[in-house]
N, C-alpha and C. Protein backbone atom coordinates (compact mmCIF):
# COMPACT_ATOMS: atom_id res chain seq x y z
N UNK A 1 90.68 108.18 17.96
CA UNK A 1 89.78 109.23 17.48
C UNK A 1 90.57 110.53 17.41
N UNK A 2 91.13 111.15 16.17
CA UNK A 2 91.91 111.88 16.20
C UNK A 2 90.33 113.46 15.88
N UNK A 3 89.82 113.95 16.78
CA UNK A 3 88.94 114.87 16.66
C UNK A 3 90.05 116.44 17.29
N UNK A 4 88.91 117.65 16.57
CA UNK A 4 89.91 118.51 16.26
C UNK A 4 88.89 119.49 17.88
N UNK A 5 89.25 120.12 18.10
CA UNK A 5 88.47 121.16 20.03
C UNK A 5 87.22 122.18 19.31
N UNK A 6 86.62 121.83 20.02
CA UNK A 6 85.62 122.35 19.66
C UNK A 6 85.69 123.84 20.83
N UNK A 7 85.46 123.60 22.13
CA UNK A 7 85.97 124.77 23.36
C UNK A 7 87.20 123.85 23.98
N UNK A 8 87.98 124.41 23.47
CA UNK A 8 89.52 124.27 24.29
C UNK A 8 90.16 125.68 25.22
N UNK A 9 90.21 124.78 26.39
CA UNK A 9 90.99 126.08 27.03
C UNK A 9 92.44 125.42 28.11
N UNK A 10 92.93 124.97 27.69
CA UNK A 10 94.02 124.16 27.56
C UNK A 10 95.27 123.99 27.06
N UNK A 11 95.10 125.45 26.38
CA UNK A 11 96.69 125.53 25.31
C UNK A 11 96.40 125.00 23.74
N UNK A 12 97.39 124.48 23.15
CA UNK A 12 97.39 124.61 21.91
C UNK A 12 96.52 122.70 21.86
N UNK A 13 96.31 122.05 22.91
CA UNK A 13 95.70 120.99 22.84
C UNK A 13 94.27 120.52 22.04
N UNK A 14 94.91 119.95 20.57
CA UNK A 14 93.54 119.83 20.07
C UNK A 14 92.94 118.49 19.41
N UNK A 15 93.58 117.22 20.27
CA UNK A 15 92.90 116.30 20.22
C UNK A 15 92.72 115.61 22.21
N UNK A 16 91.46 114.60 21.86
CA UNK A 16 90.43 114.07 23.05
C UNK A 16 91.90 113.48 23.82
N UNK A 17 93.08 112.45 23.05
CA UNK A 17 93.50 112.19 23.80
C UNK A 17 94.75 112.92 24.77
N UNK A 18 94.97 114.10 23.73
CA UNK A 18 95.73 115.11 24.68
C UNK A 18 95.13 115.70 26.10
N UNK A 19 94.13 115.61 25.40
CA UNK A 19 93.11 116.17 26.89
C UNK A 19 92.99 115.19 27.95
N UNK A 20 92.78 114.09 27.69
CA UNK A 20 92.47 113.07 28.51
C UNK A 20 93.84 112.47 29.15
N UNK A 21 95.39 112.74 28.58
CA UNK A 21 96.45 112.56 29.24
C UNK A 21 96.48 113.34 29.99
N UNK A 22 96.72 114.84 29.72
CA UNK A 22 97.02 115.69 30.94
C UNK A 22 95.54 115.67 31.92
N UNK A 23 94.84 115.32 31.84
CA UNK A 23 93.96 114.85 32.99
C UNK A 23 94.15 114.00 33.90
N UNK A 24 94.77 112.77 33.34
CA UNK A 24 95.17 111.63 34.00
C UNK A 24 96.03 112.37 34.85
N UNK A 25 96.95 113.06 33.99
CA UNK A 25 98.20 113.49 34.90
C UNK A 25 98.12 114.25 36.67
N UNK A 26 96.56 115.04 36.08
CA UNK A 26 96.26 115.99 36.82
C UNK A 26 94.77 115.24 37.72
N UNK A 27 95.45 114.17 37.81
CA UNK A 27 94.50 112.94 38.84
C UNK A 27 93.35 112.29 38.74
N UNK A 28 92.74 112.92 37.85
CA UNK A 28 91.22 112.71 36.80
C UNK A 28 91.77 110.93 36.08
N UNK A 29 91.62 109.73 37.75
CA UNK A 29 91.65 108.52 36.94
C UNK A 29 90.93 107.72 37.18
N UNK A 30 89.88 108.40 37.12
CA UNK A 30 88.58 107.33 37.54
C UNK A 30 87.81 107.45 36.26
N UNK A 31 87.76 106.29 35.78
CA UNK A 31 86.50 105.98 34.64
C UNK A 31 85.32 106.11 35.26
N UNK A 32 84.17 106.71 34.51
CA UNK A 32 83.24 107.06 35.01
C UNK A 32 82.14 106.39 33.68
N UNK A 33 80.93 105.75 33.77
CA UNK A 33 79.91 105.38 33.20
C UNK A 33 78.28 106.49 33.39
N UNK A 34 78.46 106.91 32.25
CA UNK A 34 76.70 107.53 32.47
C UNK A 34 75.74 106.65 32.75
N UNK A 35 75.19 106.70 33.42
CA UNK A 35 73.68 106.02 33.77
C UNK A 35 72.41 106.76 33.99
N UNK A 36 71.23 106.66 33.58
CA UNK A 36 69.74 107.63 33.72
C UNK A 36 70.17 108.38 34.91
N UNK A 37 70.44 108.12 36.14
CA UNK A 37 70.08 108.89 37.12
C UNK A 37 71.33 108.95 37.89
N UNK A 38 72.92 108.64 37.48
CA UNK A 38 74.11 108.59 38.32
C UNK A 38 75.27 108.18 37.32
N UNK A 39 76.24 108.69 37.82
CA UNK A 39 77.58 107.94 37.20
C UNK A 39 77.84 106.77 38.35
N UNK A 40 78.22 105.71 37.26
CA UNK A 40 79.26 104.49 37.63
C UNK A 40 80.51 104.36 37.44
N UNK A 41 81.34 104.40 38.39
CA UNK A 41 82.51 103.94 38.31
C UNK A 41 83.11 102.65 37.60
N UNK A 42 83.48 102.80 36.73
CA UNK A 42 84.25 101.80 35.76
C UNK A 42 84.81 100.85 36.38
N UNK A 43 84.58 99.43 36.62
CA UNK A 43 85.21 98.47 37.58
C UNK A 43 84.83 98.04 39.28
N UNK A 44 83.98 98.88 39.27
CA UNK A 44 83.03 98.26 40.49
C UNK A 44 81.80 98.89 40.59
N UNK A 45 81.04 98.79 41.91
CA UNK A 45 80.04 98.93 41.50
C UNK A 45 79.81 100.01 42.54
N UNK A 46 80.29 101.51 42.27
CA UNK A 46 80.24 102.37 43.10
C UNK A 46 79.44 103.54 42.47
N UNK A 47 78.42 104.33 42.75
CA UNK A 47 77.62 104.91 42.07
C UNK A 47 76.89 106.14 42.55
N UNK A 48 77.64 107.44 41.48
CA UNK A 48 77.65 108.79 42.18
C UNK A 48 76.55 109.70 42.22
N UNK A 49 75.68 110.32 42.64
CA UNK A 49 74.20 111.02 42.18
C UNK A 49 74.88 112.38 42.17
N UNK A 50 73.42 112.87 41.56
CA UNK A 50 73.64 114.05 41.21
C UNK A 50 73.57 114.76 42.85
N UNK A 51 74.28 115.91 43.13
CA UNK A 51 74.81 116.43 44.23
C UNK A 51 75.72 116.00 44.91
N UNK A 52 76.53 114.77 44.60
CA UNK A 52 77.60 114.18 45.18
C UNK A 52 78.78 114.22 44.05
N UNK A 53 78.76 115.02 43.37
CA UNK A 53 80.36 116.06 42.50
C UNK A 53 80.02 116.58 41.79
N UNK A 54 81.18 117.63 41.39
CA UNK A 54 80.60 118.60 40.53
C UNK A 54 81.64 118.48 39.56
N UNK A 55 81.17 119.28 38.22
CA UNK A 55 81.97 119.09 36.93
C UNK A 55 83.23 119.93 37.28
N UNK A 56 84.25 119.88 37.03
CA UNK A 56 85.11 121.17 37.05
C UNK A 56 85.74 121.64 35.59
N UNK A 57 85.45 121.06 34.70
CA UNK A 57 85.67 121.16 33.57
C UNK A 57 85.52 120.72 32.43
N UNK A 58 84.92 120.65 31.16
CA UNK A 58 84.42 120.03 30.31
C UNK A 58 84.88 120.49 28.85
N UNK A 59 85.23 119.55 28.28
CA UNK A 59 85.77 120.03 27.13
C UNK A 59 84.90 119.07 25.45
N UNK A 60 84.81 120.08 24.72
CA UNK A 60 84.02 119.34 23.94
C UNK A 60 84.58 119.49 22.33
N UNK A 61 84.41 118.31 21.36
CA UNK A 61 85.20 118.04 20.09
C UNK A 61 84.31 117.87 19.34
N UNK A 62 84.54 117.95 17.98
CA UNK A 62 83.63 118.18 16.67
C UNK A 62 84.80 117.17 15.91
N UNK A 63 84.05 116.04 15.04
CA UNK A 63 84.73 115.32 13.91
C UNK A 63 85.33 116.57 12.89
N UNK A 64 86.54 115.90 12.17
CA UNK A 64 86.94 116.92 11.18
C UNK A 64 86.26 116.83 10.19
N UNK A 65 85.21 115.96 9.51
CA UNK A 65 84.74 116.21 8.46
C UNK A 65 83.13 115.86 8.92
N UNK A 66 82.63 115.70 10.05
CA UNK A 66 81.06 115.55 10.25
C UNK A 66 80.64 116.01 11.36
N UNK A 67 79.81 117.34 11.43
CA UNK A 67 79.77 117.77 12.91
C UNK A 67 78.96 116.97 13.96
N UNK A 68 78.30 116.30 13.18
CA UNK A 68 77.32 114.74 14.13
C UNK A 68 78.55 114.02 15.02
N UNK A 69 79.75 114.11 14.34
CA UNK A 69 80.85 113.52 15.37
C UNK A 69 81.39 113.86 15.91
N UNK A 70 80.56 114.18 17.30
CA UNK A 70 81.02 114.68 18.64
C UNK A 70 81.42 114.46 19.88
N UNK A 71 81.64 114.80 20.61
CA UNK A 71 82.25 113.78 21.92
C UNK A 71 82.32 115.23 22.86
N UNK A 72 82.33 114.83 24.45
CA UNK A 72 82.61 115.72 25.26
C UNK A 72 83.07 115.21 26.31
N UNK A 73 84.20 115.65 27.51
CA UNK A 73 85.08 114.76 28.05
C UNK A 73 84.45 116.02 29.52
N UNK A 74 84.29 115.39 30.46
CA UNK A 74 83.88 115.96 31.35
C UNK A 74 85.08 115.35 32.57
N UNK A 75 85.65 116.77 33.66
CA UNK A 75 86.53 116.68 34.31
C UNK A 75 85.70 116.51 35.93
N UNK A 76 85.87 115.41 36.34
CA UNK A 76 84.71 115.38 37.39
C UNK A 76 85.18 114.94 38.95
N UNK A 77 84.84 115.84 39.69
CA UNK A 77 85.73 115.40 41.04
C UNK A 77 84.11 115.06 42.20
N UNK A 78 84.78 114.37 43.14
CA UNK A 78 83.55 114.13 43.96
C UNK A 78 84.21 113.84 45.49
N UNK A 79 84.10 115.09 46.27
CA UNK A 79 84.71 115.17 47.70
C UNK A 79 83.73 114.07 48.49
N UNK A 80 82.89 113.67 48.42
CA UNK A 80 82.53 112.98 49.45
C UNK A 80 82.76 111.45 48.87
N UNK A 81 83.20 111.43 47.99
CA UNK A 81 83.51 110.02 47.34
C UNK A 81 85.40 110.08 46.98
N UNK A 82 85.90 111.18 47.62
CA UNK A 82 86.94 111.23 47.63
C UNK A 82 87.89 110.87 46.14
N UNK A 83 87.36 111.23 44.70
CA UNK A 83 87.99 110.85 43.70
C UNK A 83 87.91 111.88 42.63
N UNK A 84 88.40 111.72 41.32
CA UNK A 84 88.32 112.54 40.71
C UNK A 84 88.57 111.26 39.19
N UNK A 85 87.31 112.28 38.03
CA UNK A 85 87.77 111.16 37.36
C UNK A 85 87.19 111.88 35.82
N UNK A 86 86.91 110.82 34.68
CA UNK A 86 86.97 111.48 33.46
C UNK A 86 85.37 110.96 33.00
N UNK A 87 84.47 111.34 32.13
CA UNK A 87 83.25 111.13 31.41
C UNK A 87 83.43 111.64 30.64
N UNK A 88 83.36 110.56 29.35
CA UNK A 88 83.01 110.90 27.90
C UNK A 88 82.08 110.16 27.66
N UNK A 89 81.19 111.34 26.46
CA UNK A 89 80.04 111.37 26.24
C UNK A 89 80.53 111.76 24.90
N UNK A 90 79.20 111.69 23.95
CA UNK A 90 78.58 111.61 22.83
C UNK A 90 77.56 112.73 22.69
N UNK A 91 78.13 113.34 21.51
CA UNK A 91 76.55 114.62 21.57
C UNK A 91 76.07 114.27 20.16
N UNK A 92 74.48 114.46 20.53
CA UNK A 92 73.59 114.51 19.27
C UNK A 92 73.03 113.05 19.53
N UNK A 93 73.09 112.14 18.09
CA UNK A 93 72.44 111.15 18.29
C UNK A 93 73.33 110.17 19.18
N UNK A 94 74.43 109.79 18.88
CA UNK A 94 75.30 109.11 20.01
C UNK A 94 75.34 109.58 21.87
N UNK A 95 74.53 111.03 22.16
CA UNK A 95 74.41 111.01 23.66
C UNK A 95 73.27 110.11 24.78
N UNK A 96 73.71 109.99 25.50
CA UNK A 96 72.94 109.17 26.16
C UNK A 96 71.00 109.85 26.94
N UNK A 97 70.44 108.97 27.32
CA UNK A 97 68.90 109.39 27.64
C UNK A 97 69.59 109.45 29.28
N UNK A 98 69.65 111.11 30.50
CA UNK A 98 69.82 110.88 31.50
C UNK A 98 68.16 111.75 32.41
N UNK A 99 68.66 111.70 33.18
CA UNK A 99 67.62 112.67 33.99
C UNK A 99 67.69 113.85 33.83
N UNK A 100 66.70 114.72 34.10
CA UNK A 100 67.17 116.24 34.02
C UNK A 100 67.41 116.73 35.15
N UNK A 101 67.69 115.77 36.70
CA UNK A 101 68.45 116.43 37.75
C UNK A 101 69.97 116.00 37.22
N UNK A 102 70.09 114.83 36.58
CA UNK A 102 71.73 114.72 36.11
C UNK A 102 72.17 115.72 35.13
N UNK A 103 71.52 116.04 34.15
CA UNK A 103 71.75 117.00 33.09
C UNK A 103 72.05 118.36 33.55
N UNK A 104 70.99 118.92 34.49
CA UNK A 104 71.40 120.15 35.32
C UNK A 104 72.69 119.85 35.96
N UNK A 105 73.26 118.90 36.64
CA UNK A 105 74.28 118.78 37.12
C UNK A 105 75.96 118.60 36.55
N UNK A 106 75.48 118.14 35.01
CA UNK A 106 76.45 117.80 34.37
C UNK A 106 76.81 119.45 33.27
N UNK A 107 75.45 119.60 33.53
CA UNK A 107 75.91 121.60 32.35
C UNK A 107 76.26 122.53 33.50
C-alpha cells in the first residue's frame, strides 16, 4: 500500500510502511487486533482493555487518488502488559464498529 501522510510528524516519511519500520525499530512489535471492547494480540490470546495502554502516537494516510482510502497506524504501549506494539485501522467505511470507552481511549 504505497499511501501518501496524511499527519506526519516523523520527518520526510510518507508512506505506512516507512512508518511502521521505524516503529518496529523503535520496539512497537506487537501486532495488535481491534475488537468491540479490547485489542488482541496477534498470535495468542492475550487481550488489552481500555485503561490498560495508552496511544503514544498515531499516524494517519489518505489514498493518492481516493480519500475513502484511508488507514491509521496507532503507536501503542501498555505498562502493565509490559509491551508495545502497532494498530492499523481503516477510516470511513473500512473502520471497525468499537465501543465508545475504546474510541475515547484510542483518540
Amino acid at each position: 500500500m504505497d499511501t501518501k501522510t496524511f499527519n506526519m510528524t516523523m520527518g520526510t516519511m510518507t508512506t505506512l510502511s516507512q512508518v511502521t519500520d521505524l516503529l518496529k525499530e523503535r520496539g512497537y512489535t506487537t501486532n495488535f487486533n481491534l475488537k468491540n471492547n479490547c485489542l488482541e494480540c496477534e498470535g495468542n490470546c492475550l487481550k488489552i482493555f481500555a485503561g490498560e495502554f495508552v496511544v503514544d502516537k498515531h499516524y494517519r494516510f489518505e489514498g493518492p487518488s481516493d480519500p475513502s482510502d484511508a488507514a491509521i497506524v496507532f503507536a501503542i504501549s501498555s505498562s502493565k502488559h509490559n509491551l508495545k506494539g502497532m494498530l492499523l485501522n481503516g477510516y470511513g467505511i473500512s473502520s471497525e464498529s468499537i465501543t465508545d470507552e475504546m474510541i475515547k481511549t484510542l483518540n
